[in-house]
Protein backbone atom coordinates (compact mmCIF):
# COMPACT_ATOMS: atom_id res chain seq x y z
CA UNK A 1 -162.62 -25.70 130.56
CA UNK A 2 -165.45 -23.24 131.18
CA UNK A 3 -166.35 -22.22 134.15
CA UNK A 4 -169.89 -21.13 134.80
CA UNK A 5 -171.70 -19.49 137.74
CA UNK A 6 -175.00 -20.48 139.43
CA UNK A 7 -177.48 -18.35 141.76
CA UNK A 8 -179.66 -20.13 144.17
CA UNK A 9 -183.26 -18.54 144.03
CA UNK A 10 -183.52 -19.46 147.83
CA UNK A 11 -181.09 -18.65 149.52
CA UNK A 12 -178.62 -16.72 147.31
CA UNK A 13 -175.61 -19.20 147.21
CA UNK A 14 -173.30 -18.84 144.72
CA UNK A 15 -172.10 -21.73 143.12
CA UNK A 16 -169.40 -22.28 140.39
CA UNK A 17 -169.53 -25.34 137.90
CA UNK A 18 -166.85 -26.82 135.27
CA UNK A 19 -168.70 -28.05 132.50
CA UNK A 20 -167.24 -29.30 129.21
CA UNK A 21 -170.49 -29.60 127.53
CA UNK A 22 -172.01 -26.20 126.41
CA UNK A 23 -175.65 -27.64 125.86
CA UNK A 24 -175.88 -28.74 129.48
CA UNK A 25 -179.45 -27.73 131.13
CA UNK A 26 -178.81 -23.73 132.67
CA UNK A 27 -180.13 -25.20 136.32
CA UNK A 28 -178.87 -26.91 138.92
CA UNK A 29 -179.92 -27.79 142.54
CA UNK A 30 -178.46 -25.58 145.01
CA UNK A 31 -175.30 -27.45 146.98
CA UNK A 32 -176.37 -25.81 150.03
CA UNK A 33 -180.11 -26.07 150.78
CA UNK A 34 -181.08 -27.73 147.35
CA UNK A 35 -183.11 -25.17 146.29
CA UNK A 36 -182.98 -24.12 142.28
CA UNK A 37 -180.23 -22.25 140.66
CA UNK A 38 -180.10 -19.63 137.57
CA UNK A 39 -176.90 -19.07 135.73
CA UNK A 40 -175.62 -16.01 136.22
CA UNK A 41 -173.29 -13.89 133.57
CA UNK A 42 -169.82 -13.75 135.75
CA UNK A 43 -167.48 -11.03 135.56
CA UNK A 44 -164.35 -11.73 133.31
CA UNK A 45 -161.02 -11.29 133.55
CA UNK A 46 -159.40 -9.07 130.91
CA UNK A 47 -156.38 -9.30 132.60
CA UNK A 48 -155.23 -12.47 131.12
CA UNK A 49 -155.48 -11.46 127.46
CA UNK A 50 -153.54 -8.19 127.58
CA UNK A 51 -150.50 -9.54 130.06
CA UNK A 52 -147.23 -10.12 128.63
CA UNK A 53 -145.54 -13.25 128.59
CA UNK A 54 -142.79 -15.46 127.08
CA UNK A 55 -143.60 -17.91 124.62
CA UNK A 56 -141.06 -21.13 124.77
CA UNK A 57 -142.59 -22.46 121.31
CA UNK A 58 -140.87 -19.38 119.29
CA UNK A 59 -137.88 -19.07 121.69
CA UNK A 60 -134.11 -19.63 120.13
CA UNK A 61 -131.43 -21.36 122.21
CA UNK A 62 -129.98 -17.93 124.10
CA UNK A 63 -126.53 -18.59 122.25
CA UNK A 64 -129.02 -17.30 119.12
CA UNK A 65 -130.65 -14.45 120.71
CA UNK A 66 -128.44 -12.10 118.07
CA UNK A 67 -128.78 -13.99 114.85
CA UNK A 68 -132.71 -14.67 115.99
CA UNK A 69 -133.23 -10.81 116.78
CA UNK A 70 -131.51 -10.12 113.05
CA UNK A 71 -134.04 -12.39 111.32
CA UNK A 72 -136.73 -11.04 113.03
CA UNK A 73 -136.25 -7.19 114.09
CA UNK A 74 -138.10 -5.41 116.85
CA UNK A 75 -138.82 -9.33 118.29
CA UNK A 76 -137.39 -9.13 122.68
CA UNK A 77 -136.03 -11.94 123.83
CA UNK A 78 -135.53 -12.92 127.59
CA UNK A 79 -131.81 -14.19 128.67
CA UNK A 80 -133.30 -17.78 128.71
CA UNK A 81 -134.12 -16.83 124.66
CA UNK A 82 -138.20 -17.09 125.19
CA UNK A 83 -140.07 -14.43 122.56
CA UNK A 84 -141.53 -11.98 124.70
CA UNK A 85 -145.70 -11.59 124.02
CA UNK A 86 -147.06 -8.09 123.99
CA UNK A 87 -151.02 -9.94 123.59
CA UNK A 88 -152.75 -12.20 121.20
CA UNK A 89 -152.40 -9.78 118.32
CA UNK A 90 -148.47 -9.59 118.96
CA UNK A 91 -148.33 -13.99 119.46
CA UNK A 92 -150.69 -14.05 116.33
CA UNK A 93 -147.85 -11.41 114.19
CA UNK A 94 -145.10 -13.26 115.32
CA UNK A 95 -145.93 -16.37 114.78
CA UNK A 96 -147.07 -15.66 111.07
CA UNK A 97 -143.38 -14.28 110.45
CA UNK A 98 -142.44 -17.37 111.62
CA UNK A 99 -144.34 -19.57 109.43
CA UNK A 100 -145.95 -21.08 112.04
CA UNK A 101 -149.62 -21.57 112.27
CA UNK A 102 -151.64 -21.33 115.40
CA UNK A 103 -154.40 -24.26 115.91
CA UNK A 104 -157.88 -23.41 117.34
C-alpha cells in the first residue's frame, strides 16, 4: 500500500498517509493545526530491492538440496532448502528456469 508524505504550509508538520487510491486529491488538512498540506516527493528506500533473501515458493524439501542444486546449477540453497535471492533480476531468472511465472 503506498505510502505518501504531506507538508503543512503553516506550520511545517510532516504527515504520512496510506492511500490505496492513486487519484486521491494531493491535499490534506494538516493533523496538527489544520492548516493545508502539499505532497511532498519522500526519499526511498533502495535498500529493499537489492537485499538478499530466501524465497520459500522455489525452495526443495532440504533432503533435495543435492538433486535440486543438480537441476539447477549455480542456484544456493539455505539448510532449511529456501532458494537464496541475489535481487529481482536473480528471483525473475530463477523463477523462469523454473517454469514458473511471476504475477503483477
Amino acid at each position: 500500500m503506498p505510502i505518501y508524505e504531506y507538508k503543512c504550509n503553516k506550520c511545517g508538520q510532516i504527515t504520512e498517509e496510506f492511500q490505496i487510491d492513486t487519484n486521491v486529491n494531493n491535499e490534506l488538512l494538516c493533523k496538527k493545526c489544520g492548516g493545508d498540506t502539499k505532497k511532498i516527493v519522500s526519499r526511498v528506500n533502495t535498500d529493499l530491492v537489492n537485499n538478499e533473501r530466501y524465497s520459500n515458493t522455489m525452495g526443495v524439501n532440504p533432503r533435495q538440496i543435492k538433486e535440486a542444486e543438480r537441476m539447477f546449477p549455480g542456484s544456493v540453497y539455505n539448510s532449511k532448502g529456501q532458494l537464496r535471492i541475489n535481487n529481482r533480476k536473480h528471483k525473475i531468472y530463477e523463477a523462469k528456469r523454473r517454469g514458473l511465472t511471476e504475477l503483477d
